[in-house]
Protein backbone atom coordinates (compact mmCIF):
# COMPACT_ATOMS: atom_id res chain seq x y z
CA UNK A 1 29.80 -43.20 1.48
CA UNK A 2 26.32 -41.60 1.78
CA UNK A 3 25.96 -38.10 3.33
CA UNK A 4 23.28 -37.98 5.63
CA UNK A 5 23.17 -34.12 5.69
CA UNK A 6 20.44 -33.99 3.36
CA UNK A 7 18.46 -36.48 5.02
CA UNK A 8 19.04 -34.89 8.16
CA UNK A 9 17.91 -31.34 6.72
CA UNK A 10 14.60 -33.38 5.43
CA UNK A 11 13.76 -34.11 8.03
CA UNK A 12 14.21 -31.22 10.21
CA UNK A 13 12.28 -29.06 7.38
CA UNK A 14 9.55 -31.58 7.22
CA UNK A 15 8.92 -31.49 11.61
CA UNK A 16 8.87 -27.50 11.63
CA UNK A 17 6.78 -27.36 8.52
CA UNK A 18 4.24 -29.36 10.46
CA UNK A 19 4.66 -28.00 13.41
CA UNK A 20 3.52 -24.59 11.99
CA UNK A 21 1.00 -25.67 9.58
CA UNK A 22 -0.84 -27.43 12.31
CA UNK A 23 -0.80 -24.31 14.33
CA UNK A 24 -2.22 -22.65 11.24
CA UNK A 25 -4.46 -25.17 9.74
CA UNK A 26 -6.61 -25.89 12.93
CA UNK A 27 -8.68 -22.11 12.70
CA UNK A 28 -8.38 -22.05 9.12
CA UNK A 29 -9.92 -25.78 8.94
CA UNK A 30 -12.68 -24.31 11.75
CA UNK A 31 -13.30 -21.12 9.74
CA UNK A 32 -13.95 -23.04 6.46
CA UNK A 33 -15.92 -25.94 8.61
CA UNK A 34 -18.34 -23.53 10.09
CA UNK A 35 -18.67 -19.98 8.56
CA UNK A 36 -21.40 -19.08 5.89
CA UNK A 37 -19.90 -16.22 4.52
CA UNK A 38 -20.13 -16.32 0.67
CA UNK A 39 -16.63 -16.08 0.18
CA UNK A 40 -15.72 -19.70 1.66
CA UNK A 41 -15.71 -21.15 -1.83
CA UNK A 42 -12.99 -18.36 -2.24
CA UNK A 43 -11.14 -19.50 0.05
CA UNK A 44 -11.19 -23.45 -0.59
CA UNK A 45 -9.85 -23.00 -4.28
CA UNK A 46 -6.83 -20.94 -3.09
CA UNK A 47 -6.07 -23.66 -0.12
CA UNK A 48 -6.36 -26.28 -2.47
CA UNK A 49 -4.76 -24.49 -5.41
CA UNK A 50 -0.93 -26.89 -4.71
CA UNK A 51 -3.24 -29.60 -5.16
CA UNK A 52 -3.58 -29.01 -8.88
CA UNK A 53 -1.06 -26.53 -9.71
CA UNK A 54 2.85 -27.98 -10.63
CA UNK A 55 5.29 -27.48 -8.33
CA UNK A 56 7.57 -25.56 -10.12
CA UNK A 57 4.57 -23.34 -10.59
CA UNK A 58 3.84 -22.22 -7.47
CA UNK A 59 8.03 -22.46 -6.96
CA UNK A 60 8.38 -20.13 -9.53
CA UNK A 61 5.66 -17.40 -8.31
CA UNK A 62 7.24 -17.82 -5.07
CA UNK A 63 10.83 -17.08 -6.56
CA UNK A 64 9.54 -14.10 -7.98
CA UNK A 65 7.58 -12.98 -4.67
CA UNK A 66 10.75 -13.43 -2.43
CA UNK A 67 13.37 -11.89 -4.84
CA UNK A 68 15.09 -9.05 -3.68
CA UNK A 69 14.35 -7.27 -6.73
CA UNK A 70 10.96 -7.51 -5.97
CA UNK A 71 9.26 -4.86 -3.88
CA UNK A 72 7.63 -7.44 -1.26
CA UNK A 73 11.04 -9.63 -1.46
CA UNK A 74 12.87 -5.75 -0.64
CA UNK A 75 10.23 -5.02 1.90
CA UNK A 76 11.30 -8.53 3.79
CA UNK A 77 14.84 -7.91 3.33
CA UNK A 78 15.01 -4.13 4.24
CA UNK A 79 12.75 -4.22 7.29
CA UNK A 80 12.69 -7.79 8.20
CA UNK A 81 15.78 -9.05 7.26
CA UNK A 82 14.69 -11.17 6.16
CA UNK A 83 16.34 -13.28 2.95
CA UNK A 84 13.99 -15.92 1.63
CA UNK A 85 15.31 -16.92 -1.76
CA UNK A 86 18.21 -19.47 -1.20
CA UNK A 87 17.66 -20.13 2.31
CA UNK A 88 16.09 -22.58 4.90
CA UNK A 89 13.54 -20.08 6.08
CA UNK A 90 12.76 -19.77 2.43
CA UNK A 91 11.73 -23.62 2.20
CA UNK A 92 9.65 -23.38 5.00
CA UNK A 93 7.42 -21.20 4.20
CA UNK A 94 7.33 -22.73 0.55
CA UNK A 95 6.50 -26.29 2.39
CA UNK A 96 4.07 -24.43 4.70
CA UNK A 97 1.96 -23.04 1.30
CA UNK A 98 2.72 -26.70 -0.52
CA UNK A 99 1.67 -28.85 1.65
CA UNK A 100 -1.16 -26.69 3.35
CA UNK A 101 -4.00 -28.60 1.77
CA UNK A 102 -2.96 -31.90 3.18
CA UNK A 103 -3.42 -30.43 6.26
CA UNK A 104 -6.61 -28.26 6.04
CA UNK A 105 -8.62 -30.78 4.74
CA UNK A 106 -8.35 -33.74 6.69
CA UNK A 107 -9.24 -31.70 9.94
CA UNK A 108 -11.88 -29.43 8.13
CA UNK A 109 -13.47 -33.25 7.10
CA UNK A 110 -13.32 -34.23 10.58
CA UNK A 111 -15.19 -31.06 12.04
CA UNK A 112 -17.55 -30.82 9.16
CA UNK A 113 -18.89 -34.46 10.19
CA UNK A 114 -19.00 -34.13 13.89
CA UNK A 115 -22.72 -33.59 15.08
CA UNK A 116 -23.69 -29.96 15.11
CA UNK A 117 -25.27 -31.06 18.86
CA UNK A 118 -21.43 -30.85 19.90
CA UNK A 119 -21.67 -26.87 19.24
CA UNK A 120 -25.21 -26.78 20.13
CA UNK A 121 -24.33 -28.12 23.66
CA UNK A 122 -21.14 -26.05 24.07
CA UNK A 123 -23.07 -23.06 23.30
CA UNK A 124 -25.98 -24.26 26.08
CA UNK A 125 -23.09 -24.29 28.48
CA UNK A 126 -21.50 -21.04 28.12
CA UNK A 127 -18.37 -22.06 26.48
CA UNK A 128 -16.19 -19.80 24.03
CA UNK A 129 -15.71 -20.43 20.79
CA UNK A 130 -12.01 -21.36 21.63
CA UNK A 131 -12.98 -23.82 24.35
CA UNK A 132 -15.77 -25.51 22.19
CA UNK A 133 -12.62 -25.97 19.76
CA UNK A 134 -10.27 -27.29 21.72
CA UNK A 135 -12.29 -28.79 24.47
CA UNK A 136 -15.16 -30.48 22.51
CA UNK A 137 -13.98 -30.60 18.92
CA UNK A 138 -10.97 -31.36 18.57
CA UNK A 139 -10.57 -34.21 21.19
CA UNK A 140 -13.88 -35.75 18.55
CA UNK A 141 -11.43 -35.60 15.68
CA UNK A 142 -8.47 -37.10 16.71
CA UNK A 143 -8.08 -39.52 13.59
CA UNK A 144 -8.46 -36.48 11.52
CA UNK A 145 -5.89 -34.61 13.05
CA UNK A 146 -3.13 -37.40 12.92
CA UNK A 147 -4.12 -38.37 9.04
CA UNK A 148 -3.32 -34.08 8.18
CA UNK A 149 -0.51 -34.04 10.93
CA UNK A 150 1.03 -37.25 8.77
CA UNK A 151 0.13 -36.49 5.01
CA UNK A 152 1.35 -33.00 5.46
CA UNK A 153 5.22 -34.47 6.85
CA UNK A 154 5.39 -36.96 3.94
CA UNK A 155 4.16 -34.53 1.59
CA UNK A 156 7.20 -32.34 2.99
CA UNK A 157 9.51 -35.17 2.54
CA UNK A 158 8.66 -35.88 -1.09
CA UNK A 159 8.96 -32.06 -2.13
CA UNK A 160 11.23 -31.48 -5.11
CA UNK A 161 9.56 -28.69 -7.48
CA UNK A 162 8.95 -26.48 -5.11
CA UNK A 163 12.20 -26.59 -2.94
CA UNK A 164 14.40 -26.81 -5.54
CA UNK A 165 13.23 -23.48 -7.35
CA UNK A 166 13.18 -21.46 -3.65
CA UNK A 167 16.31 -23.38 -2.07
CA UNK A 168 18.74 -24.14 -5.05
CA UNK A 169 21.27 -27.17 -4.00
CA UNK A 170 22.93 -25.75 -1.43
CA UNK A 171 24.97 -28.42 0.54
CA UNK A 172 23.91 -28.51 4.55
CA UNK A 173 21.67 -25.36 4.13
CA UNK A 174 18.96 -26.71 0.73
CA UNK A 175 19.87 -29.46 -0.68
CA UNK A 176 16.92 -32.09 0.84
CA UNK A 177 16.88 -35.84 0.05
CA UNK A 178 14.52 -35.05 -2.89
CA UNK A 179 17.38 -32.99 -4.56
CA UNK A 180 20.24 -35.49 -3.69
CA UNK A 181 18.79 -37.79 -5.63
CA UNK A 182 18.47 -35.85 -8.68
CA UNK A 183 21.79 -34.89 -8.27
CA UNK A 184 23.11 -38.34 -7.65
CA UNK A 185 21.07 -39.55 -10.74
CA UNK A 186 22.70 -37.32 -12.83
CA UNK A 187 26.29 -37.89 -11.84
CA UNK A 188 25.20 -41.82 -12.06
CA UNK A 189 25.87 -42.53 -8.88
CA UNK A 190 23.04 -44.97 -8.74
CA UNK A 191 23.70 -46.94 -5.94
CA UNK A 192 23.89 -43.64 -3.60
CA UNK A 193 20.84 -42.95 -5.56
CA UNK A 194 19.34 -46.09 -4.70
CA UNK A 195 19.88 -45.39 -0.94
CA UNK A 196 18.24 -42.55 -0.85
CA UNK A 197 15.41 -43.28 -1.84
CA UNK A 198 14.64 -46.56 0.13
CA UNK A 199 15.31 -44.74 3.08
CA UNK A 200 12.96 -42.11 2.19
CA UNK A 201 10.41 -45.21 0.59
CA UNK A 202 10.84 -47.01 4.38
CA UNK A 203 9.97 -44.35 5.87
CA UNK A 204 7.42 -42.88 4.56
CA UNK A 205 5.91 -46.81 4.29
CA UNK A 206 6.37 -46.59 7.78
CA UNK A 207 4.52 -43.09 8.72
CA UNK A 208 1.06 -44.42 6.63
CA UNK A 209 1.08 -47.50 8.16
CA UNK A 210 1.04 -46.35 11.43
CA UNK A 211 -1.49 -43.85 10.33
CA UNK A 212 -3.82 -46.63 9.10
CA UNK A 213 -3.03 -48.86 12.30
CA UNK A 214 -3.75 -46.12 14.76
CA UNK A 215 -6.63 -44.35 13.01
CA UNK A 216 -8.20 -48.50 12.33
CA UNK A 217 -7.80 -49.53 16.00
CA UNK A 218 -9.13 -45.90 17.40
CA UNK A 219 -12.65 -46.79 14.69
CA UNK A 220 -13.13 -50.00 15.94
CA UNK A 221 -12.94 -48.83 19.44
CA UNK A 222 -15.78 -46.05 18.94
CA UNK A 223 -17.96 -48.56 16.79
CA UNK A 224 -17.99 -51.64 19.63
């Protein structure tokens, strides 16, 4: 019988990872849209670094970071109490660094190509910088902000590098979908295997298409 604990625990991870990185992404996408300082290239490269980098790469660095034994890994523990390595907290911020370009740049995209008469008027009228962003820009980019709200869950959902190095397999606290698999693969448990990942193929079928359908229809609407 299949345990649905670690789909359950996908899930969850994969909602409060987006959660936060949209909370993040949507001045960092702004900053890097509109700012000329000479240190934006800067920047990009280290926002698109999980892009290029292996997982297990940036899941190792991360391992190291958060380790007790570390002085930035004692620093959380001591004064934070924080205790990242092993733990759900720990995946979330991992899935909040691995999956932050999937987020940034489908929103940076979106503001990059909206007329600069959109600030130009916003400034004419008095407006802050905050209400030109949330007022005028961001209502302009709604297809961006569902195709980076989208890629960055399924990203989330297909992690296995990077959680398994900062979570382990721990049973109802780290062990995702991505891992059961792996784990069911090597005990030959195919079939269980096999269920696995069609629910996690289905639904992540399921997110893009909806993507595509909503993001199509709203198009065709602007361009009648």
């Amino acid at each position: 019988m299949i345990d649905w604990s670690p789909l359950i625990l996908t899930f969850k991870l994969a909602v409060i990872t987006t959660f936060l990185l949209l909370l993040i992404s949507i001045p960092l996408a702004y900053w890097l849209a509109y700012t000329k300082l000479k240190i934006k290239p800067i920047i990009e490269t280290l926002v698109s670094m999980p892009l290029v980098l292996p997982p297990t790469v940036i899941g190792f660095y991360l391992l190291i970071a958060f380790s007790p034994s570390n002085s930035f890994g004692e620093w959380l523990h001591e004064f934070l109490g924080l205790q990242l390595v092993f733990s759900f907290e720990g995946l979330i911020i991992a899935s909040i660094i691995y999956s932050l370009p999937f987020m940034v740049h489908p929103i940076q995209s979106g503001l990059s190509n909206l007329p600069a008469s959109f600030l130009d008027a916003s400034s004419v009228l008095g407006k802050s910088n905050l209400n030109t962003l949330f007022k005028v820009l961001l209502p302009n980019i709604k297809p961006s902000l569902l195709t980076g709200i989208v890629l960055a869950f399924a990203h989330t959902i297909g992690e296995f590098g990077v959680v398994l190095m900062i979570g382990g397999n721990i049973p109802g606290k780290t062990k995702v979908a991505s891992i059961a698999i792996y784990d069911e693969v090597e005990a030959l448990n195919y079939a269980t295997a096999n269920t696995y990942s069609l629910i996690l193929f289905a639904l992540s079928f399921c997110i893009l298409l909806t993507v595509y359908l909503i993001n199509g229809g709203y198009l065709k609407q602007i361009y009648k």
